[in-house]
Protein backbone atom coordinates (compact mmCIF):
# COMPACT_ATOMS: atom_id res chain seq x y z
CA UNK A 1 -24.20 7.54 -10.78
CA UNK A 2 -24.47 7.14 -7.18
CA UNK A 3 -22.64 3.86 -7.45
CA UNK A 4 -19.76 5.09 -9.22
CA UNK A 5 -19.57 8.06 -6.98
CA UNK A 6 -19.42 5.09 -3.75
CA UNK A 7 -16.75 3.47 -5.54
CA UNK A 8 -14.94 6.18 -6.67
CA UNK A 9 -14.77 7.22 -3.03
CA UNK A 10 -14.44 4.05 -2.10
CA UNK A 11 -10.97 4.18 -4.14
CA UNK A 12 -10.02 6.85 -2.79
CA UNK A 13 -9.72 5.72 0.96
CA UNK A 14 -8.45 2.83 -0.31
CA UNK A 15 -5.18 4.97 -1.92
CA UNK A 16 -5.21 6.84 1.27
CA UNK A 17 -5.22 4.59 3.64
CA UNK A 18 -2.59 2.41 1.73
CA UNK A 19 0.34 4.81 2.07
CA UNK A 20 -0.71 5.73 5.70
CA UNK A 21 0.35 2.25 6.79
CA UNK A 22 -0.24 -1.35 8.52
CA UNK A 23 -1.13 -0.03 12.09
CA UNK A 24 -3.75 1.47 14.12
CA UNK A 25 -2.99 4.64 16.20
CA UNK A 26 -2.05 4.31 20.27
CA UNK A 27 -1.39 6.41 22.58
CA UNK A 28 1.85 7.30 24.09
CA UNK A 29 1.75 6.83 27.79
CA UNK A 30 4.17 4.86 29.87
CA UNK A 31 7.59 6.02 30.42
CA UNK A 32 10.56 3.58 28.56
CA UNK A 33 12.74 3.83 31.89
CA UNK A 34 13.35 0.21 33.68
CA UNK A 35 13.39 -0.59 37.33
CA UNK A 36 16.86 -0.09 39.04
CA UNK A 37 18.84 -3.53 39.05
CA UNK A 38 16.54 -5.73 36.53
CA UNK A 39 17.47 -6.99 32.99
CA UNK A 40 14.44 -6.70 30.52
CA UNK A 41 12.73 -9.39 28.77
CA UNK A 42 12.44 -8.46 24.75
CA UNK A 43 10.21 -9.70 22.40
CA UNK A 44 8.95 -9.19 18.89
CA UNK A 45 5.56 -9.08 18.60
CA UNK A 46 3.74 -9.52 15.12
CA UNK A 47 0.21 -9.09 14.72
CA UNK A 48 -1.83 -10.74 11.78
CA UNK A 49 -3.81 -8.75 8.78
CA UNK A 50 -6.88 -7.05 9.62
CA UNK A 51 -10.00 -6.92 7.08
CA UNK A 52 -9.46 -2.78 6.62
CA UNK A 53 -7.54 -1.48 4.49
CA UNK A 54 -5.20 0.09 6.42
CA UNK A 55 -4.19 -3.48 8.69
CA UNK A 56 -4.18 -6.17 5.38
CA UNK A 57 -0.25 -6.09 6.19
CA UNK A 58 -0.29 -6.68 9.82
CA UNK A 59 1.73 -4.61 12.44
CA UNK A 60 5.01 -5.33 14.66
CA UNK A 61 5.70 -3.60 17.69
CA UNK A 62 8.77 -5.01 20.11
CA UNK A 63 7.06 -5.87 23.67
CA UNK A 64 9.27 -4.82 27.05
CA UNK A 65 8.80 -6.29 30.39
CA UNK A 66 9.98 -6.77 34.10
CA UNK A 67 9.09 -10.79 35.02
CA UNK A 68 10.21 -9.81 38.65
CA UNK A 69 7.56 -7.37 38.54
CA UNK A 70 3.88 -5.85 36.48
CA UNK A 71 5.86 -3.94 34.35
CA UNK A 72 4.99 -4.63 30.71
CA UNK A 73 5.24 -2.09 27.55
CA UNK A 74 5.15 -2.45 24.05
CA UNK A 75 7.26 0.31 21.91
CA UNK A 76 4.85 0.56 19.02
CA UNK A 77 6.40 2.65 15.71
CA UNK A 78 2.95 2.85 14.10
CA UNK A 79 1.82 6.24 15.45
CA UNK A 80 0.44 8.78 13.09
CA UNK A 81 -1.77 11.71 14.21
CA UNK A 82 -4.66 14.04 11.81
CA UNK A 83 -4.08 16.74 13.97
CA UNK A 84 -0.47 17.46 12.47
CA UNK A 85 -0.89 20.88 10.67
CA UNK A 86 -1.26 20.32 6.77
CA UNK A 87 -1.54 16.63 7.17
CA UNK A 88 -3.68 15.88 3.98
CA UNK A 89 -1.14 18.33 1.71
CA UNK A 90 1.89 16.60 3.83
CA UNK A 91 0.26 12.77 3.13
CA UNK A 92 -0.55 13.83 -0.47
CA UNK A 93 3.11 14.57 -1.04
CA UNK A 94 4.49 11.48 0.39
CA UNK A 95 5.87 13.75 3.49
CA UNK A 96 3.61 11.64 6.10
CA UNK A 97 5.70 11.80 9.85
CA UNK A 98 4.97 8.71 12.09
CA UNK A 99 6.47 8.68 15.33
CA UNK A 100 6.90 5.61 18.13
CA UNK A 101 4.99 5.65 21.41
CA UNK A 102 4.70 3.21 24.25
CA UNK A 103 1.35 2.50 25.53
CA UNK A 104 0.70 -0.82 28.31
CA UNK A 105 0.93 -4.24 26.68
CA UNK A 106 -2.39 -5.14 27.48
CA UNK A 107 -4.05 -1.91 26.43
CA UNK A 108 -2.17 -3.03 23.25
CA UNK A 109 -3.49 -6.61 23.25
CA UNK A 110 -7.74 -5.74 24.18
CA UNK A 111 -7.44 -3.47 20.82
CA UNK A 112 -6.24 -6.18 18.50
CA UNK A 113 -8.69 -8.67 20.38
CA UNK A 114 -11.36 -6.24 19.34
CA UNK A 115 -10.34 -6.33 16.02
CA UNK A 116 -9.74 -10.34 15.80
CA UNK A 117 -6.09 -9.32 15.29
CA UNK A 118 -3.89 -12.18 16.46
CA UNK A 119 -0.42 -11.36 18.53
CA UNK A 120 2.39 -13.95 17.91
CA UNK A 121 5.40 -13.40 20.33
CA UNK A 122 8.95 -14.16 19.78
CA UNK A 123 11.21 -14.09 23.00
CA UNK A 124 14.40 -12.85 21.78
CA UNK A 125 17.51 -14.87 23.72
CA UNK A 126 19.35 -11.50 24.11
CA UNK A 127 22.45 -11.30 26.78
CA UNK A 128 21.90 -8.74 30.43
CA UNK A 129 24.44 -6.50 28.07
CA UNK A 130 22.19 -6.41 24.39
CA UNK A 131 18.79 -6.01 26.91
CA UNK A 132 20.11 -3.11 28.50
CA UNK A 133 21.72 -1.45 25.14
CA UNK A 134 18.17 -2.13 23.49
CA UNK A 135 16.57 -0.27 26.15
CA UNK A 136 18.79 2.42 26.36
CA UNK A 137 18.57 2.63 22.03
CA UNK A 138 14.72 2.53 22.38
CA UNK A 139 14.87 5.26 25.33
CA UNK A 140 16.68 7.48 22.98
CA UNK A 141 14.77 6.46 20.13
CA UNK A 142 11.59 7.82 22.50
CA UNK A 143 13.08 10.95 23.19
CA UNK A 144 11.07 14.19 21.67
CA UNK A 145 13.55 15.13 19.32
CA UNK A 146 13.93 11.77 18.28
CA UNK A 147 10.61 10.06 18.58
CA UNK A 148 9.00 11.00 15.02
CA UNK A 149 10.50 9.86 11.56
CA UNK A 150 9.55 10.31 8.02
CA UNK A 151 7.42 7.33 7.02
CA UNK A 152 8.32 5.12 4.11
CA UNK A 153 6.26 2.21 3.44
CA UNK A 154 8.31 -0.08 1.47
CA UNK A 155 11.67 1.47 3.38
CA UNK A 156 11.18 2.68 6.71
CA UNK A 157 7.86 1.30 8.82
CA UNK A 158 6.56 -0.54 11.39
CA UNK A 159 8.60 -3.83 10.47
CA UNK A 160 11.94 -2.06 9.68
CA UNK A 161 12.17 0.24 12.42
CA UNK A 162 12.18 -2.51 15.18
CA UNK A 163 14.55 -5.52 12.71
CA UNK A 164 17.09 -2.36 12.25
CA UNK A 165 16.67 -1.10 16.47
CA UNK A 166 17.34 -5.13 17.08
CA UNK A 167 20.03 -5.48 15.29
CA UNK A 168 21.89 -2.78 16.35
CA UNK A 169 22.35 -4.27 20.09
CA UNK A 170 23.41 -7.04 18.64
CA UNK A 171 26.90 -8.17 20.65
CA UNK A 172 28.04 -9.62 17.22
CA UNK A 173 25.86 -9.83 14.54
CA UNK A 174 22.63 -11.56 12.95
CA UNK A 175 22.74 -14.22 10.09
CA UNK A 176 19.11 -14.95 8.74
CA UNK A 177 18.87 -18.45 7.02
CA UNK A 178 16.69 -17.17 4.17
CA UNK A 179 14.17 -20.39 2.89
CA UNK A 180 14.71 -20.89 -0.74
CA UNK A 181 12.05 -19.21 -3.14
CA UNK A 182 10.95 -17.88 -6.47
CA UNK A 183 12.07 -14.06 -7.24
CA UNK A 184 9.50 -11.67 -6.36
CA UNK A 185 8.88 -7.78 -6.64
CA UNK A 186 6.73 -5.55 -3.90
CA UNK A 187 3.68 -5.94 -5.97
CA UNK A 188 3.64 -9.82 -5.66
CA UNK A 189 3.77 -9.39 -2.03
CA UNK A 190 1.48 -6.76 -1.81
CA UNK A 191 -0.65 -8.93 -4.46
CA UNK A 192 -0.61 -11.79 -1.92
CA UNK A 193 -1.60 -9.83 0.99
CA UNK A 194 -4.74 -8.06 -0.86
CA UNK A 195 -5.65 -11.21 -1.75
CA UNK A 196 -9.40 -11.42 -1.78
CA UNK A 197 -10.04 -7.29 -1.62
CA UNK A 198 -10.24 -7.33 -5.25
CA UNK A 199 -10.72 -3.22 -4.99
CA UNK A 200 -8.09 -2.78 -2.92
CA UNK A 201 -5.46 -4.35 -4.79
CA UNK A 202 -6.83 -2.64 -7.66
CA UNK A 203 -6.73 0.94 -5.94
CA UNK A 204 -3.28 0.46 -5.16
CA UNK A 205 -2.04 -1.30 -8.40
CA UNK A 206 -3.79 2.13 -10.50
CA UNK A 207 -1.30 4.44 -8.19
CA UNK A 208 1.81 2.24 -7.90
CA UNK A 209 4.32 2.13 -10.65
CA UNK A 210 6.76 0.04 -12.27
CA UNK A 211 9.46 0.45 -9.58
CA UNK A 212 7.90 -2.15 -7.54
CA UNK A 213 7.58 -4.56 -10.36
CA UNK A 214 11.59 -5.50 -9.86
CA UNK A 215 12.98 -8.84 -7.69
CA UNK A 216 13.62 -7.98 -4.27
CA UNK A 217 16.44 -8.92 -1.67
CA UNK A 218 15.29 -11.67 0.66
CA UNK A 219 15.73 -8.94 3.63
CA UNK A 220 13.77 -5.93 1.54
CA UNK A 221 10.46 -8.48 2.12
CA UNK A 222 10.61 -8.06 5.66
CA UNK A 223 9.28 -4.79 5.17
CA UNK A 224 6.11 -6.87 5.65
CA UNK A 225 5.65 -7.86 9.39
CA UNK A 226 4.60 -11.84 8.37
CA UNK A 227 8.24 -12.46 6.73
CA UNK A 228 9.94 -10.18 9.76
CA UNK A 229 8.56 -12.98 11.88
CA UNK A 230 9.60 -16.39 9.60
CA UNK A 231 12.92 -14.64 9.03
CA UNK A 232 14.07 -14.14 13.08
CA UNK A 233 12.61 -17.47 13.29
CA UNK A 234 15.30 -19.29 12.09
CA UNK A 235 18.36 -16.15 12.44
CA UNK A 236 21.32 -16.72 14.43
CA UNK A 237 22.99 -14.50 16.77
CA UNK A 238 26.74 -15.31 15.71
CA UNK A 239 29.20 -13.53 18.73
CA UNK A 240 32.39 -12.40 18.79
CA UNK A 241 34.05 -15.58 19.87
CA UNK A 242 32.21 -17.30 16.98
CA UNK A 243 30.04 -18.98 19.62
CA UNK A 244 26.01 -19.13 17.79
CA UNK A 245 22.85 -18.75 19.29
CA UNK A 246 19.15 -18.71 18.11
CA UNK A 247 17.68 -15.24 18.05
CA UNK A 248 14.68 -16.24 19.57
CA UNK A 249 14.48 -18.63 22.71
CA UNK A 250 10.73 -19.06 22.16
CA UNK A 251 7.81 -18.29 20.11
CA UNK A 252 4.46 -18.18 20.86
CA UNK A 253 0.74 -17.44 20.15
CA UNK A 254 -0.28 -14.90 22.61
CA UNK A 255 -3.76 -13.82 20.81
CA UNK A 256 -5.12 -16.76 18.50
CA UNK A 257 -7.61 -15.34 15.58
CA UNK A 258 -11.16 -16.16 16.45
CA UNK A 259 -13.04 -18.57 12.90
CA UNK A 260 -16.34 -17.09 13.81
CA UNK A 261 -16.43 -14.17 11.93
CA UNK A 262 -16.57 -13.58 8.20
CA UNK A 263 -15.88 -11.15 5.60
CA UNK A 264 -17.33 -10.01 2.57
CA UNK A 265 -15.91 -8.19 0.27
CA UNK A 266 -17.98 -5.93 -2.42
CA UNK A 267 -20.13 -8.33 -5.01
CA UNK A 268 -18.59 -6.91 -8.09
CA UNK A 269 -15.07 -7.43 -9.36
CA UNK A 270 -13.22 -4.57 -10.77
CA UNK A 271 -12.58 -6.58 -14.25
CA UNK A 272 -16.58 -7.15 -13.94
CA UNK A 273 -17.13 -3.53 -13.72
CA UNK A 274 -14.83 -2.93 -16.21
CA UNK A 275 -16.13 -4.91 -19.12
CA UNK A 276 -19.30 -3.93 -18.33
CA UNK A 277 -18.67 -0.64 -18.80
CA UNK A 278 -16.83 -1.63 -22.08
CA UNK A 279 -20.22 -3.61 -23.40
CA UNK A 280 -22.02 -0.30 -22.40
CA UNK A 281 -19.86 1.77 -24.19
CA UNK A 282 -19.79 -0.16 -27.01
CA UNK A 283 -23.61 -0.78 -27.60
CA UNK A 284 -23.69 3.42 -27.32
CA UNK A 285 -21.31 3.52 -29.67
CA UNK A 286 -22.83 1.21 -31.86
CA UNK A 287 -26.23 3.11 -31.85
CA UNK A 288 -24.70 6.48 -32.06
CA UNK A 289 -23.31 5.50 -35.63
CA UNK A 290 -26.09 4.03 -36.65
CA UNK A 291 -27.96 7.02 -35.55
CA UNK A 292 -25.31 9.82 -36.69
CA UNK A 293 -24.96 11.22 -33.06
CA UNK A 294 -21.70 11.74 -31.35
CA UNK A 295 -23.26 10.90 -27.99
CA UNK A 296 -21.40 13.55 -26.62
CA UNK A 297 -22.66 13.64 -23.31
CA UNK A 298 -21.35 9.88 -22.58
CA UNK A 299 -17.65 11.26 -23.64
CA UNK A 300 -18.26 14.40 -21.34
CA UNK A 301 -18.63 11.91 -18.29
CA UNK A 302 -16.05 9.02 -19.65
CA UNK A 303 -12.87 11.15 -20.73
CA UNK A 304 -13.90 13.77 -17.71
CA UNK A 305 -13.39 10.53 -14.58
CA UNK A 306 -10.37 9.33 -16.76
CA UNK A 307 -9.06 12.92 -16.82
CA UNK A 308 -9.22 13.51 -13.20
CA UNK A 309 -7.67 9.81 -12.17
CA UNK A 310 -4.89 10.96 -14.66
CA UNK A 311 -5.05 13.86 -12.91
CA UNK A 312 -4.40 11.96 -9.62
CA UNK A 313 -1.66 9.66 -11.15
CA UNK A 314 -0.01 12.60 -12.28
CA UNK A 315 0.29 14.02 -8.93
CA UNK A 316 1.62 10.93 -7.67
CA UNK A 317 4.07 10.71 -10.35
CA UNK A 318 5.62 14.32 -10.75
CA UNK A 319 5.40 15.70 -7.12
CA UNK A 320 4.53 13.34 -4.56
CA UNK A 321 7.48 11.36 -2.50
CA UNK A 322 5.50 7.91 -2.05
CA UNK A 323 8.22 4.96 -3.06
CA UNK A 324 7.10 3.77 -5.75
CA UNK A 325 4.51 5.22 -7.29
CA UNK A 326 6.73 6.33 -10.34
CA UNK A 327 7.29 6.08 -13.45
CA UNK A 328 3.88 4.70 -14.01
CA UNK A 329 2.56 3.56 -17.91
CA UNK A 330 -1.21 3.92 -17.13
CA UNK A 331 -0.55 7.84 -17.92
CA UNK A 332 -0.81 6.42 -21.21
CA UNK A 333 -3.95 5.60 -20.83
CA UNK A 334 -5.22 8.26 -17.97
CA UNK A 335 -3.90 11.33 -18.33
CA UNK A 336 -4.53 15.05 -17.28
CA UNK A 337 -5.21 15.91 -21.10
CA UNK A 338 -8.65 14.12 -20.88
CA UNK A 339 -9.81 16.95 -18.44
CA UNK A 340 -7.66 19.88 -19.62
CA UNK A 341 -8.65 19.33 -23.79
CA UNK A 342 -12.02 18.25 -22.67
CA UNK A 343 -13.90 21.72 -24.02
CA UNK A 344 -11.99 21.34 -27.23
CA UNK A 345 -12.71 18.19 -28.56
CA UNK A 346 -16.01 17.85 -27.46
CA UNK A 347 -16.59 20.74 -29.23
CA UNK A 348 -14.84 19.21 -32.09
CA UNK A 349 -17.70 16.71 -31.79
CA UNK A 350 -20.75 18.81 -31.59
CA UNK A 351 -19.72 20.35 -35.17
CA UNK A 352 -18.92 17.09 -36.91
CA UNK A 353 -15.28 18.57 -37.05
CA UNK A 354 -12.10 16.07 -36.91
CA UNK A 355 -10.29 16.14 -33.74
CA UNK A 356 -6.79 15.73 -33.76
CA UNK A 357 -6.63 14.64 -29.72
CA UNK A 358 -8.82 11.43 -30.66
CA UNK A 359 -6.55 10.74 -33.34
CA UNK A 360 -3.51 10.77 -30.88
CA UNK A 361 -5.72 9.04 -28.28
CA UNK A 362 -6.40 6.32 -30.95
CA UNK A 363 -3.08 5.51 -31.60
CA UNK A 364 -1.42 5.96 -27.94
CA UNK A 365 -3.94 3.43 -26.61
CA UNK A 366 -3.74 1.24 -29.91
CA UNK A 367 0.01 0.75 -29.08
CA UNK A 368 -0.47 0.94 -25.56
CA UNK A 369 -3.13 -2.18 -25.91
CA UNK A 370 -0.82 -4.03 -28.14
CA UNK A 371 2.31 -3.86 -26.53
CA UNK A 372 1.28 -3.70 -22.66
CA UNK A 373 2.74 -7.14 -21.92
CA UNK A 374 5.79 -6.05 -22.82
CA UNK A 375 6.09 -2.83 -20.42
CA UNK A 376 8.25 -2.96 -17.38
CA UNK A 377 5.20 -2.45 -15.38
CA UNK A 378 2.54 -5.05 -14.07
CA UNK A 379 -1.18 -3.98 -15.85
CA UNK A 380 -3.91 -4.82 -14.04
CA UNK A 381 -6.20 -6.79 -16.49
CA UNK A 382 -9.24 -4.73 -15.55
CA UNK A 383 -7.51 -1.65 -16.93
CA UNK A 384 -7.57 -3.31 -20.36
CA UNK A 385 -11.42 -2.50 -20.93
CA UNK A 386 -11.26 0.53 -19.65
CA UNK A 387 -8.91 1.52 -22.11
CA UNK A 388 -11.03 -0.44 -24.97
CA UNK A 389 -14.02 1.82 -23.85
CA UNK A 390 -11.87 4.95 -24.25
CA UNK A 391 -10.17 3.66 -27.79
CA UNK A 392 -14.21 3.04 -28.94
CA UNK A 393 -15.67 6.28 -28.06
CA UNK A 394 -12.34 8.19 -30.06
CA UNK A 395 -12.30 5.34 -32.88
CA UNK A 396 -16.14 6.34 -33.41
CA UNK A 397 -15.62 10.33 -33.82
CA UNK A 398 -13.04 9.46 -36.20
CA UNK A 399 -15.90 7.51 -38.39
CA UNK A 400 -18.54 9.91 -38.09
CA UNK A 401 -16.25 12.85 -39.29
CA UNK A 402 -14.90 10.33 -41.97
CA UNK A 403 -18.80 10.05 -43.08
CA UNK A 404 -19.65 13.86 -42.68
CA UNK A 405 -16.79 14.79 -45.19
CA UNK A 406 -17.50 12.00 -47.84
């Protein structure tokens, strides 16, 4: 039990820490205002995954400096704080406030080094006229009143803020040349970027529904900071007069990622765990009909942990604001009813009595089973088992009543 418990919890921060964001917290501490009589340099900075949970989509932050003299800043929208009152109720309900902040460029650089978090910079080749309107939209953008925002991770984060804040100074206006490439929704992207956290991606798959299973705009995937960076590679700043320049002059690695270090993620897969737990279930169930026992303890803890992940889906679902994470089909297969009937049909069991919630469970996971690659949704595989283990242990109080009344 202790090693479900540690994975369960284990899921948990990995849901949390998923709709939190891509960035690690820094402190606000420089003021945005320039030195009298000198044009800012701008840059977009773009830092690469981290191994936690919280960094696998890496982090953009726009970098401001003085060459004529030490002055060097990086605006940094990423900034979230615990100590807001009712943060866990506020983050539960998808009403999680980040604000920017401005903290010295190489404070910003010796935490990412610590982390083996590499910096690519990309000079923007803005005019004396589009520096000085980005500073002045970033110094109002910094102002109290205006400073925090309503988070939004597919919509409105750390990539989006500063491609939107760009734009906007823009003495004409920006064409992206877009590469060519096969259609893909938010959960191939966030599929690619999980890519070898097997219980990550599976943490947020469970809670993430089938809106993010459409095709998405070339510009809606530079929500992730990697394709902000390829896509102002190759923009255009197109002016007035029709005249066309790159958007950035020059592009750089500031911090390369060190090879010496390794990660490891946990041993077991979750479609290991899963049809293990399947095989176990089904042995059980196998013996408890040989035997004439309902096993009733083993449904107590089974239907119980798929009751209270319904339970969690169902919150996401019905009241929270996370994009996203509704409608969602695995409430056909976890569902608050598993925890709220649980009394009733278990007691069903312990008399030999016929249940009428296994029936219905048989038959909504029976259909849900055999039609699941048709559903507008994306299944993880390793749910598949799980919901085998749950059609077994209902399939098998439907036999041993069967045998008790013949």
């Amino acid at each position: 039990m202790n090693r479900f418990m540690s994975r369960y919890i284990h899921l948990s921060l990995i849901v949390f820490s998923f709709f939190l964001g891509t960035t690690l917290p820094l402190t606000a501490s420089v003021s945005p205002q320039g030195a009298d009589g000198l044009s800012p340099r701008f840059s977009l900075l773009t830092c690469s995954p981290g191994e936690e949970i919280y960094s696998y989509f890496g982090h953009t932050a726009i970098r401001m400096m003085w060459p004529e003299t030490n002055r060097d800043i990086v605006f940094n929208y990423g900034v979230f704080s615990f100590n807001t009152p009712h943060f866990m109720l506020r983050f539960a309900l998808g009403e999680t406030d980040y604000q920017l902040a401005i903290t010295d460029y190489h404070r910003f650089a010796a935490e990412y080094n610590y982390y083996n978090r590499g910096i690519t910079e990309q000079v923007l080749s803005l005019s004396p006229s589009e520096a000085r309107k980005l500073a002045e939209l970033l110094e109002e953008n910094y102002l109290p009143e205006n400073r925090i925002y309503r988070y939004n991770f597919f919509y409105d984060n750390c990539a989006t803020r500063p491609r939107d804040i760009i734009e906007k100074c823009i003495e004409g206006k920006i064409i992206y040349h877009f590469p060519d490439s096969l259609p893909q929704s938010y959960r191939d992207i966030i599929h690619e970027y999980t890519r070898g956290h097997a219980w990550g991606q599976f943490g947020i798959d469970l809670c993430l529904g089938s809106q993010i299973d459409t095709p998405i705009s070339q510009r809606q995937k530079t929500f992730v900071p990697d394709y902000l960076l390829r896509a102002f590679r190759d923009a255009e700043i197109i002016a007035p007069d029709g005249s066309k320049r790159p958007l950035v002059s020059a592009e750089h690695i500031l911090l390369p990622v060190r090879t010496d270090t390794q990660s490891q993620d946990f041993c077991l897969f979750p479609l290991s765990c899963a049809l293990l737990l399947f095989m176990v279930g089904v042995l059980f169930t196998i013996y408890g009909l040989r035997r004439k026992k309902s096993l009733w303890g083993i449904d107590l803890v089974l239907f119980a942990t798929a009751g209270i992940a319904g339970c969690v889906l169902a919150f996401l679902v019905f009241l929270s604001q996370h994009p996203g994470v509704s409608p969602n089909y695995l409430l056909f297969v976890f569902h608050p009813l598993h925890l709220l009937l649980l009394p009733f049909f278990l007691y069903k069991e312990k008399k030999r009595q016929k249940s009428i919630y296994h029936v219905a469970n048989s038959i909504t996971l029976t259909f849900f089973i055999l039609f699941m690659a048709v559903l507008p949704q994306r299944i993880e595989w390793a749910v598949v088992p799980l919901a085998l283990c749950l059609l077994v242990r209902s399939v098998s109080h439907l036999i041993l009543t069967y045998r008790e009344r013949t």
